[in-house]
Protein backbone atom coordinates (compact mmCIF):
# COMPACT_ATOMS: atom_id res chain seq x y z
CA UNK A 1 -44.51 31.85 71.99
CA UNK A 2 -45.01 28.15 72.57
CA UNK A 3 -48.16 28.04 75.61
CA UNK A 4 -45.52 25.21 77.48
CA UNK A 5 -42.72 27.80 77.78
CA UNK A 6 -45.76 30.41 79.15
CA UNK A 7 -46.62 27.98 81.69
CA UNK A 8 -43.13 27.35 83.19
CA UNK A 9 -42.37 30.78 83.56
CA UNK A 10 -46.03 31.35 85.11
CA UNK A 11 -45.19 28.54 87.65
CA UNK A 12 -41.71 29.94 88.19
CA UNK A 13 -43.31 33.17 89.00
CA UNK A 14 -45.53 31.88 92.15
CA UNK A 15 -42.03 30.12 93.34
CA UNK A 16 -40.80 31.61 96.70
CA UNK A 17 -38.80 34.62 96.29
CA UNK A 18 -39.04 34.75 92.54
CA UNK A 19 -39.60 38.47 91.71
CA UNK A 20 -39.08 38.03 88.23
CA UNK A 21 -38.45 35.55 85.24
CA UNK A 22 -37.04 36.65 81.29
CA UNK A 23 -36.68 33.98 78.31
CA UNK A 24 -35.18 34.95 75.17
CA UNK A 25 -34.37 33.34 71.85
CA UNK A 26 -30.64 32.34 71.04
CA UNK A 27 -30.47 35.51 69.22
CA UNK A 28 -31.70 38.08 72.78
CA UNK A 29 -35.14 38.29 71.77
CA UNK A 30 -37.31 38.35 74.99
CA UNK A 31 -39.64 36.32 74.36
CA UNK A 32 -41.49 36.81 77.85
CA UNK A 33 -40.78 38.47 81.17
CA UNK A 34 -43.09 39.18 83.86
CA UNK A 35 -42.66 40.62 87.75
CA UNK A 36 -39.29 42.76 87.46
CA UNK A 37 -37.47 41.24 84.89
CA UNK A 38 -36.25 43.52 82.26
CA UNK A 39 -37.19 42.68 78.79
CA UNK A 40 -34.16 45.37 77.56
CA UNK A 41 -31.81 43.07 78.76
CA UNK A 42 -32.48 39.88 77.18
CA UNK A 43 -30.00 40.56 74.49
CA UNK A 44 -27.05 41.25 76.82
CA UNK A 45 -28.19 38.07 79.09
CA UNK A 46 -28.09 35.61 76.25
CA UNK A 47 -24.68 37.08 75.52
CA UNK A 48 -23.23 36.66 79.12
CA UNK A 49 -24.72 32.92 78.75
CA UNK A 50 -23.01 32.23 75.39
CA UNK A 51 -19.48 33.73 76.67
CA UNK A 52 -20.01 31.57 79.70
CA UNK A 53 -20.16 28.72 77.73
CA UNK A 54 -16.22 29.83 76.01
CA UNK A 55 -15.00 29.50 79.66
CA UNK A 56 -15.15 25.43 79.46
CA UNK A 57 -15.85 24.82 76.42
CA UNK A 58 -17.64 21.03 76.69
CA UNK A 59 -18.33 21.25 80.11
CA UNK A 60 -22.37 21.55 79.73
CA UNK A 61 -24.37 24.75 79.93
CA UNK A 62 -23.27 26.97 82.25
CA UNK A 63 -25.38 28.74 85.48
CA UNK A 64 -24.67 31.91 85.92
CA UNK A 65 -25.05 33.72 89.24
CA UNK A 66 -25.24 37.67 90.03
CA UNK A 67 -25.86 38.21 94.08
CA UNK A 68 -25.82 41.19 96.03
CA UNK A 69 -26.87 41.91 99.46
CA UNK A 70 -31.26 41.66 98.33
CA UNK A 71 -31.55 39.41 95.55
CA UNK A 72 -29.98 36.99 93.36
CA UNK A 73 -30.08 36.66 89.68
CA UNK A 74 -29.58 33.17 87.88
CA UNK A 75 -29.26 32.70 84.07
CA UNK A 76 -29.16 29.74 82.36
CA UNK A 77 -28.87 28.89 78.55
CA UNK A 78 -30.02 25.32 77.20
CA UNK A 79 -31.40 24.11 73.55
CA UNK A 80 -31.30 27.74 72.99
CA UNK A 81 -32.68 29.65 75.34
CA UNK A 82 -32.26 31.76 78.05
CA UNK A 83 -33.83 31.55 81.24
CA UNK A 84 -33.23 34.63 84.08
CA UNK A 85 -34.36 34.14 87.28
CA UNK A 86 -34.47 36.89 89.56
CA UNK A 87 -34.98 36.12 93.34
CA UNK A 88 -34.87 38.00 96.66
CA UNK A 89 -32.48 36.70 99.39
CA UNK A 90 -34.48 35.14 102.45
């Protein structure tokens, strides 16, 4: 993995309320995850971010947001990958 994409995710990772951060390839491979990111779901989180994309198609890359009442889950796709970022509320 390229040491650039290593050092994003290790400066997302001090970020307030970041718990956890997942790339993957355009295919789901995880290519990293640390804090409580899962690499098992890397495949089905670079699906949910291609499927986005079918909503408006042209539009851009979509963000995609899971909340509940603790934390907060973002995924984004672009030049294809997949960032998840998983934050607590607060």
């Amino acid at each position: 993995m390229d040491k650039e994409v290593q050092k994003c995710v290790d400066e997302l990772m001090t970020s307030a309320g970041v718990v956890g951060v997942l790339c993957a390839d355009k295919r789901g491979m995880c290519l990293t995850s640390q804090g409580v990111a899962n690499p098992d779901y890397s495949g089905s989180l670079t699906s949910l971010t291609q499927l986005a994309a079918t909503i408006e198609p042209g539009k851009g890359d979509p963000v995609i947001l899971f909340e509940n009442h603790g934390s907060q889950c973002l995924i984004h796709q672009n030049a294809g990958m997949t960032l998840a970022v998983y934050k607590t509320n607060g």
